[in-house]
N, C-alpha and C. Protein backbone atom coordinates (compact mmCIF):
# COMPACT_ATOMS: atom_id res chain seq x y z
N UNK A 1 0.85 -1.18 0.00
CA UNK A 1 0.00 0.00 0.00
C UNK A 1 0.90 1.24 0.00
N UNK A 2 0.85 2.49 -0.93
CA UNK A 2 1.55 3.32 -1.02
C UNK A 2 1.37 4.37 0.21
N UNK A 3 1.93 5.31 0.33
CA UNK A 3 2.10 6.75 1.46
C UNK A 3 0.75 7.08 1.63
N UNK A 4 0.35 7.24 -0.09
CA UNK A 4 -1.44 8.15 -0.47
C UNK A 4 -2.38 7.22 -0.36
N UNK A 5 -1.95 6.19 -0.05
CA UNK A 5 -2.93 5.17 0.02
C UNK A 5 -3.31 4.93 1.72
N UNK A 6 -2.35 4.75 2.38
CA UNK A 6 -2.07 4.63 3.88
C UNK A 6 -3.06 5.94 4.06
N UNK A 7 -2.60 7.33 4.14
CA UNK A 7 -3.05 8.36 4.52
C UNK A 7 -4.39 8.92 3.82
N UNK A 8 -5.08 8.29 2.32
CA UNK A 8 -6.09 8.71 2.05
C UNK A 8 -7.13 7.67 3.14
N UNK A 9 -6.58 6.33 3.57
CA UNK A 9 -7.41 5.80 4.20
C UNK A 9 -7.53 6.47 5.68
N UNK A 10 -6.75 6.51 6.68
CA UNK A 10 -6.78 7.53 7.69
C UNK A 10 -7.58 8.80 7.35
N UNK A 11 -7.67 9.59 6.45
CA UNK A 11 -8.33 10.86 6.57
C UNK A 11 -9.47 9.94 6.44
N UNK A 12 -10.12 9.17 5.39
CA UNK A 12 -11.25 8.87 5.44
C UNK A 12 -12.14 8.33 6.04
N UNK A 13 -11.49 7.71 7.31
CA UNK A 13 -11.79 7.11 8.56
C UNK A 13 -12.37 8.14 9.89
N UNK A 14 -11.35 9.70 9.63
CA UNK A 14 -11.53 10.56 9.97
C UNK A 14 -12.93 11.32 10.12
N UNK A 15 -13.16 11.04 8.17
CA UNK A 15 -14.19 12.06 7.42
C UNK A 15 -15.34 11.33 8.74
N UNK A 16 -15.48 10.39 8.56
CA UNK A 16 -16.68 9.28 8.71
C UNK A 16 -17.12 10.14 10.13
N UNK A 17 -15.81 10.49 11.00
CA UNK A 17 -16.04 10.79 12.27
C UNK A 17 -16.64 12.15 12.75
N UNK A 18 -16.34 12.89 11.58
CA UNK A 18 -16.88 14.66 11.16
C UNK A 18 -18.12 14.89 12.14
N UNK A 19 -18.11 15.88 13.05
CA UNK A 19 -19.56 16.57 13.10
C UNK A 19 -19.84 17.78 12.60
N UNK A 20 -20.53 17.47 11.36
CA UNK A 20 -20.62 18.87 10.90
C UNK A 20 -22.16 18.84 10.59
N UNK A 21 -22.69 19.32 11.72
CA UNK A 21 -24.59 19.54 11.83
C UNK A 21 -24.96 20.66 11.56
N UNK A 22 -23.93 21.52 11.19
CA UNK A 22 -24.98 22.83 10.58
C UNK A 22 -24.10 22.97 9.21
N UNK A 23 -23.33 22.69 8.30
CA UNK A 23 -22.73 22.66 6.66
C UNK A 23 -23.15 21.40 6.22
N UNK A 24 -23.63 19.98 6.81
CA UNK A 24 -23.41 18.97 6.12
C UNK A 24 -22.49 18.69 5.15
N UNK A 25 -21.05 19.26 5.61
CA UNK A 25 -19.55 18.87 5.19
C UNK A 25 -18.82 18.43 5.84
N UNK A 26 -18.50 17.04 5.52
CA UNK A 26 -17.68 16.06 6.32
C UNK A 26 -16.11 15.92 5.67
N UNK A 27 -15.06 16.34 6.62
CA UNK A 27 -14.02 16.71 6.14
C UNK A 27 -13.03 15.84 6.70
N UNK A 28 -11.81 14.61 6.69
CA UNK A 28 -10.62 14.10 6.94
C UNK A 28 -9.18 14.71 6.67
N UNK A 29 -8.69 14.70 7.35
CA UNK A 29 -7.28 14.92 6.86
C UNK A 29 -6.26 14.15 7.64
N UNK A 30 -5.14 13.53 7.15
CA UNK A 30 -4.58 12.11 7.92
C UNK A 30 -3.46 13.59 7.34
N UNK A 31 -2.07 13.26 8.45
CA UNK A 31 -0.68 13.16 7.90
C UNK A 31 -0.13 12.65 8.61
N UNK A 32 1.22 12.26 7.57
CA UNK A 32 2.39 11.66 8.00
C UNK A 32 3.40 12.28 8.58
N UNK A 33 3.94 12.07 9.39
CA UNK A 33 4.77 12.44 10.49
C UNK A 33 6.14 12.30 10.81
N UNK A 34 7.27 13.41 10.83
CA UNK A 34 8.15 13.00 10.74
C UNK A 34 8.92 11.54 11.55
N UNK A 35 7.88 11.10 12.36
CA UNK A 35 8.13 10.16 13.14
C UNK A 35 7.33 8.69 12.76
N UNK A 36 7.12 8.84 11.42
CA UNK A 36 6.69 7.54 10.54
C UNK A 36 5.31 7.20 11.00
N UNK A 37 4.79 7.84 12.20
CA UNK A 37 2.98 7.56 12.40
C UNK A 37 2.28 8.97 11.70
N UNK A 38 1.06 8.43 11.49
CA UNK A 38 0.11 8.89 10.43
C UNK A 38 -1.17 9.55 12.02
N UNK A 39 -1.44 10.47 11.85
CA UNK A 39 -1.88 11.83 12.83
C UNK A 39 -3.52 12.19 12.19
N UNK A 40 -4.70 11.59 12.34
CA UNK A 40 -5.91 11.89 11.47
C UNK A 40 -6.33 13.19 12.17
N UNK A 41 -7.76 13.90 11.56
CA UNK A 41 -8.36 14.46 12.53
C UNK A 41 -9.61 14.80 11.52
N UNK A 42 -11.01 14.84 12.18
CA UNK A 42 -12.49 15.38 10.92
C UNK A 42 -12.81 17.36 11.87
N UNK A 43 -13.17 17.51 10.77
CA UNK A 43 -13.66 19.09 11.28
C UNK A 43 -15.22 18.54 12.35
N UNK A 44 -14.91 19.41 12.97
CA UNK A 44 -16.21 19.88 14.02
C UNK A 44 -16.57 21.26 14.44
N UNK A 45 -18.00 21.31 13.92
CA UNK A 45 -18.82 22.68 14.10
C UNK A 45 -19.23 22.42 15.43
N UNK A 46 -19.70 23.58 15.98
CA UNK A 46 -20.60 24.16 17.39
C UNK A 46 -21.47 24.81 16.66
N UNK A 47 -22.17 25.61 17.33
CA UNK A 47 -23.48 26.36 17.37
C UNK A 47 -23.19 27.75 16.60
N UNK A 48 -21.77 28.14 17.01
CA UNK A 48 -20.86 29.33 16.92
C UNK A 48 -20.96 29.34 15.15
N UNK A 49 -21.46 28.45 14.40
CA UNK A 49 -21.28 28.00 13.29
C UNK A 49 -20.68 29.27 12.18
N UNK A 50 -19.99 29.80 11.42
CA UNK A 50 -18.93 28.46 11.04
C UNK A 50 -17.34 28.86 11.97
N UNK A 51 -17.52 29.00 13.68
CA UNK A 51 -16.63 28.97 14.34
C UNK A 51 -16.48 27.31 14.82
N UNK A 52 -15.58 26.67 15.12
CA UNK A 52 -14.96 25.25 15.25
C UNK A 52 -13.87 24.73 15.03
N UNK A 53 -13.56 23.91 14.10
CA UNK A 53 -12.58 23.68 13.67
C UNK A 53 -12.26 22.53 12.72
N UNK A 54 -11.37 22.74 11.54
CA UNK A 54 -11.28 22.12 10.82
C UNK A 54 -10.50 20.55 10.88
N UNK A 55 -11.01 19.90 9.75
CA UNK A 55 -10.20 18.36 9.71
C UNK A 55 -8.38 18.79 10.10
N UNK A 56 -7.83 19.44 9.21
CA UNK A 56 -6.34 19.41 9.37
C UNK A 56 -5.76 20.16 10.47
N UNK A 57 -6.67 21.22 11.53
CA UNK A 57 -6.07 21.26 12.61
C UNK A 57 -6.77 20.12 13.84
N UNK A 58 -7.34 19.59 13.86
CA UNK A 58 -7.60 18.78 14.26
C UNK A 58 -6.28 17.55 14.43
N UNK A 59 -6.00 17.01 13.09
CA UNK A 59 -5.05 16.51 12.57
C UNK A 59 -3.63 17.00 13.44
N UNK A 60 -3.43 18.06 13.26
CA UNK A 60 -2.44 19.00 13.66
C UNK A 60 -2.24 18.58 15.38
N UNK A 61 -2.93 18.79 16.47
CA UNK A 61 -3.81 18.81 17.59
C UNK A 61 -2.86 17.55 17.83
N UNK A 62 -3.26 16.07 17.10
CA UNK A 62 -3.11 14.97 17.01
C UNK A 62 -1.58 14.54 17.02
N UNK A 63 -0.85 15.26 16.00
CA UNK A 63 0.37 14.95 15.57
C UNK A 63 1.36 15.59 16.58
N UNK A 64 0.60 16.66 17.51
CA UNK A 64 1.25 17.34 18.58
C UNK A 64 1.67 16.75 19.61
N UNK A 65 0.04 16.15 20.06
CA UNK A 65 -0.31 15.41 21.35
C UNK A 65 0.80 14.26 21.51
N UNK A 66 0.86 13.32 20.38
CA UNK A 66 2.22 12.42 20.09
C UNK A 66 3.12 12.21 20.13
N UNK A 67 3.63 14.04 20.13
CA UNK A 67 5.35 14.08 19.83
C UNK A 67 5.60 13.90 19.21
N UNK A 68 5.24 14.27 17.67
CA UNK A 68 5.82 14.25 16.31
C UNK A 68 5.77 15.91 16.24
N UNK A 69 6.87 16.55 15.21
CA UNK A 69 7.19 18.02 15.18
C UNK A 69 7.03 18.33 13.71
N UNK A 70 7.22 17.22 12.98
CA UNK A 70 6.71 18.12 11.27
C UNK A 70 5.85 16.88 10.61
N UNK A 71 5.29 17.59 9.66
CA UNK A 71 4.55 16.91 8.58
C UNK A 71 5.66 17.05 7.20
N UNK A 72 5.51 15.34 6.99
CA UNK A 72 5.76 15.33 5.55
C UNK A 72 5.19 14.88 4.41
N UNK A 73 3.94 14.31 4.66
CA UNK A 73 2.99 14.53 3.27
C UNK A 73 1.78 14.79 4.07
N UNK A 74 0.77 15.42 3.40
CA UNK A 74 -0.58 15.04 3.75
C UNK A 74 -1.99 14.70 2.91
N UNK A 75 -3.15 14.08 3.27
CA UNK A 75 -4.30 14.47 2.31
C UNK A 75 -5.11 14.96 3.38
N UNK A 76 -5.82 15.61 2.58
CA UNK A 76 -7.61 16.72 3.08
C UNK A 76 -8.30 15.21 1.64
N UNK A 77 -9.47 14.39 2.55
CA UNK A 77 -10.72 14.19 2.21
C UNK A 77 -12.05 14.86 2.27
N UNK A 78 -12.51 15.14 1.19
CA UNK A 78 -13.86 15.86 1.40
C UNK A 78 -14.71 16.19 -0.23
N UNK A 79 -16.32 16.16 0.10
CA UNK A 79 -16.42 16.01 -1.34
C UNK A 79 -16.00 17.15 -1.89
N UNK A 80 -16.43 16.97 -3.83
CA UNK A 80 -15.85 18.18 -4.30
C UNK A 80 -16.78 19.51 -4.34
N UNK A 81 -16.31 20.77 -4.56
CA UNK A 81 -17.33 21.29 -4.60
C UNK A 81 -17.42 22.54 -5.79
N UNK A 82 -18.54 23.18 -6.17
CA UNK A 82 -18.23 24.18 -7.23
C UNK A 82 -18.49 25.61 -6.47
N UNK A 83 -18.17 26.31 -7.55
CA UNK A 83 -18.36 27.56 -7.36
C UNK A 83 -20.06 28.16 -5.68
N UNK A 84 -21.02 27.25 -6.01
CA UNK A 84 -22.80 27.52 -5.54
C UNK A 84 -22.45 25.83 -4.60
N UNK A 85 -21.17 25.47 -3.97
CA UNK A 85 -20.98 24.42 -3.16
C UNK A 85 -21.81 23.39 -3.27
N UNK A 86 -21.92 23.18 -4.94
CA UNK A 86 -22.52 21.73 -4.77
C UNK A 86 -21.64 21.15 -5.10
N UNK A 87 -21.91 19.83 -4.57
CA UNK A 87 -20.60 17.79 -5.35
C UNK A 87 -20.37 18.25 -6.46
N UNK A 88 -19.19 17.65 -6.96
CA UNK A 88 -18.70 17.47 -8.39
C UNK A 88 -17.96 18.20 -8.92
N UNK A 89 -17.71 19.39 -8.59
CA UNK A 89 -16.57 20.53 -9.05
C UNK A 89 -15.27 20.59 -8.46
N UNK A 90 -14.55 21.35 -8.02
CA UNK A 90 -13.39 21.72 -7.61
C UNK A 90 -12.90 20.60 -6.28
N UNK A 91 -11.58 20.13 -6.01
CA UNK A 91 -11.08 19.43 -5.08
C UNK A 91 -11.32 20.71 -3.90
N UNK A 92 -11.20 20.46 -2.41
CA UNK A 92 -11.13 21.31 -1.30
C UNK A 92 -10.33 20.88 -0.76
N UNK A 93 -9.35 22.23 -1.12
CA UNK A 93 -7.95 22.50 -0.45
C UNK A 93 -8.17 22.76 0.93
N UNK A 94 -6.70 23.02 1.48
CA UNK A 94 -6.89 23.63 2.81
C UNK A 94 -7.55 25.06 2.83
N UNK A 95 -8.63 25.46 3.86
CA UNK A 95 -8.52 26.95 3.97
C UNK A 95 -7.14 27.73 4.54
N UNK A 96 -7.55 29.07 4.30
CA UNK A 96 -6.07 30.04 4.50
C UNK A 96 -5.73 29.44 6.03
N UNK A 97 -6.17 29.59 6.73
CA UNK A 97 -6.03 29.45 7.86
C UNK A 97 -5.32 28.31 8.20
N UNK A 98 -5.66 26.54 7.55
CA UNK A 98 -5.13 25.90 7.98
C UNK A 98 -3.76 25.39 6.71
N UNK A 99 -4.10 25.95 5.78
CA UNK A 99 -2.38 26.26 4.74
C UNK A 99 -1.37 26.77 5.68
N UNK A 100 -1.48 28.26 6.73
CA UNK A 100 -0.57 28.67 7.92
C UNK A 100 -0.23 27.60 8.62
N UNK A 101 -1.56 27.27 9.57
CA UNK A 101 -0.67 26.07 10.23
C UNK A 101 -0.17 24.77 9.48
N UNK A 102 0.10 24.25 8.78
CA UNK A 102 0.27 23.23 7.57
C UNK A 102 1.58 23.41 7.79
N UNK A 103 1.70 24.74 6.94
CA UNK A 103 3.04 25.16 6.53
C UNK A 103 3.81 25.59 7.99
N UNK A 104 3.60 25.62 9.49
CA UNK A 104 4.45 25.72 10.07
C UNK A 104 4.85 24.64 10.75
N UNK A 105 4.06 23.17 10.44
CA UNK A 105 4.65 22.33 11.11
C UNK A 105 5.02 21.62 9.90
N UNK A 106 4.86 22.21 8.41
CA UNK A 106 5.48 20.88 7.53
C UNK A 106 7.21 21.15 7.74
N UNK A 107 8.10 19.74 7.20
CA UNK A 107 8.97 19.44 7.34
C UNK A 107 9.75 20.64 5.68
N UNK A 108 8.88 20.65 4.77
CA UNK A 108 9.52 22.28 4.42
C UNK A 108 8.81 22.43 3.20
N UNK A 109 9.01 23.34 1.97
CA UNK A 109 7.44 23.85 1.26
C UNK A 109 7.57 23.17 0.45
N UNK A 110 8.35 21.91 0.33
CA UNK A 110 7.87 20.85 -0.96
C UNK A 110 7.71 19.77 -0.56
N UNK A 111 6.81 19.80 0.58
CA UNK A 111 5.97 18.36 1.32
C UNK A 111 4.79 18.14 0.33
N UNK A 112 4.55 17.19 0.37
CA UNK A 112 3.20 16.79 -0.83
C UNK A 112 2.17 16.99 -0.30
N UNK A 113 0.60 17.71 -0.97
CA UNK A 113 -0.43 18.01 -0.23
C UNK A 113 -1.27 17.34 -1.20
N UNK A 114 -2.46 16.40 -0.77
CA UNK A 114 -3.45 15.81 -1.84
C UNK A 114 -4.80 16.27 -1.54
N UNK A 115 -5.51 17.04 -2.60
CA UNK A 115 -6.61 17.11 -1.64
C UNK A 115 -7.13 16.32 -2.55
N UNK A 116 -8.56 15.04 -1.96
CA UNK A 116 -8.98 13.99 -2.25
C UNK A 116 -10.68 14.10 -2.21
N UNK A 117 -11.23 13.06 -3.34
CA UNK A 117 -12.38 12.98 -3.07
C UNK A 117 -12.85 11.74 -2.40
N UNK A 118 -13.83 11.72 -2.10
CA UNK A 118 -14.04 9.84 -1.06
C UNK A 118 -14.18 9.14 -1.95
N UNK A 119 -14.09 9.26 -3.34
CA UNK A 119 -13.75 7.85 -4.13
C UNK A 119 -12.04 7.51 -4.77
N UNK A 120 -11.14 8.52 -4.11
CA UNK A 120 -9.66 8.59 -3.87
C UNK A 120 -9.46 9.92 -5.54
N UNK A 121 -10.28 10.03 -6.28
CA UNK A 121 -9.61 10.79 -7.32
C UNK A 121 -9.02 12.10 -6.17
N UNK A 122 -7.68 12.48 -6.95
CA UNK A 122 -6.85 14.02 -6.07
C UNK A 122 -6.26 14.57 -7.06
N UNK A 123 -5.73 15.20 -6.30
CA UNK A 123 -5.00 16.55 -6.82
C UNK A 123 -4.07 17.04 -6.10
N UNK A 124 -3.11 17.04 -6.56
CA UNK A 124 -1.31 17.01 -5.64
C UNK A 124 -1.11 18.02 -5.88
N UNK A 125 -0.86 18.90 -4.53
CA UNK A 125 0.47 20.50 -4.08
C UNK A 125 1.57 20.05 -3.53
N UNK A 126 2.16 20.93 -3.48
CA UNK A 126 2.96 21.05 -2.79
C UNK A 126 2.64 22.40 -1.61
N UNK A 127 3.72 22.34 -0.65
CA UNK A 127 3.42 23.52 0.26
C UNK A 127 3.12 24.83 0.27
N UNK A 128 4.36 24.52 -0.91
CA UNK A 128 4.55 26.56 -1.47
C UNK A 128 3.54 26.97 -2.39
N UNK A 129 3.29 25.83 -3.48
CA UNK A 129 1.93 26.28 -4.60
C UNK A 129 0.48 26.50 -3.36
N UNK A 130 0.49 25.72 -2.41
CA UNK A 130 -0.69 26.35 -1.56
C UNK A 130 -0.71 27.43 -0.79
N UNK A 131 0.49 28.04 -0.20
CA UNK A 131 1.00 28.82 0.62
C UNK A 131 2.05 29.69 -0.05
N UNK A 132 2.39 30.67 -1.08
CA UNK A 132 3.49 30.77 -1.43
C UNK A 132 3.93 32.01 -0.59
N UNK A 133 3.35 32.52 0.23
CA UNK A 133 4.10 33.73 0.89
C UNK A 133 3.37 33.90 1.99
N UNK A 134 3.39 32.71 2.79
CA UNK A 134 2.92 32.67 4.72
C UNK A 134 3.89 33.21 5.83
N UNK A 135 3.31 33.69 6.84
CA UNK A 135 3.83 34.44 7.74
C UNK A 135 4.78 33.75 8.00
N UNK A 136 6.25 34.34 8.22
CA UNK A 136 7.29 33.67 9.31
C UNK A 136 7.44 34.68 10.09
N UNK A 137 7.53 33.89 11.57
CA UNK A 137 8.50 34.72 12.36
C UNK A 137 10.12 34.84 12.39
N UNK A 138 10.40 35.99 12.72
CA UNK A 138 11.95 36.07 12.04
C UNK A 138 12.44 35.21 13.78
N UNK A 139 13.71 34.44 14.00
CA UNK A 139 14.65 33.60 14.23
C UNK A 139 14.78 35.08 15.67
């Protein structure tokens, strides 16, 4: 079983786990870890809607709790969506928000990013094509 294969199954195990009761969007994101374990996590809404939190910090949360310090590949599962958010159009990338954190725990901006649909078709980034000019703090 390949890297995208390992980790599209983890996010999708994830998706399954999603509470998302006010978007009916169920979202996974698995990564791999510089420490060879695979880190899932599904988005979850509150009431606050659309305050919560997404599949890949979730994920993030996960890979922390562990003691792993970077990501080196990841996938986002979730369906596709178009322009008026219906199925069938565009893959769903990370939002801005979680491209920042992505990119501060990936292992560096040419980690592989897949975003996936639940029947595995994707679409491969890299860090920098998703993020090409994210905040650093200077050293």
């Amino acid at each position: 079983m390949s890297e995208f294969d390992k980790l599209f199954a983890a996010a999708s195990a994830a998706r399954a786990k999603a509470h998302a009761p006010y978007s009916n969007y169920a979202v996974g994101a698995a990564l791999l870890a510089d420490d060879g374990e695979i880190y899932a996590g599904c988005n979850i809404e509150n009431a606050a809607f659309p305050e919560g939190w997404c599949a890949e910090t979730t994920a993030i949360g996960h890979l922390v709790m562990g003691g792993a310090k970077r990501i080196v590949k990841a996938v986002v599962v979730a369906e596709r969506i178009d322009r008026d958010r219906v199925a069938g159009g565009r893959f769903c990338t990370p939002c801005g928000g979680c491209r920042q954190r992505l990119s501060e725990f990936a292992a560096g901006p040419e980690i592989d990013i897949w975003a996936a649909d639940p029947q595995g078709a994707s679409q491969h980034f890299t860090m920098a094509e998703l993020l090409p000019a994210g905040f650093v703090l200077e050293d």
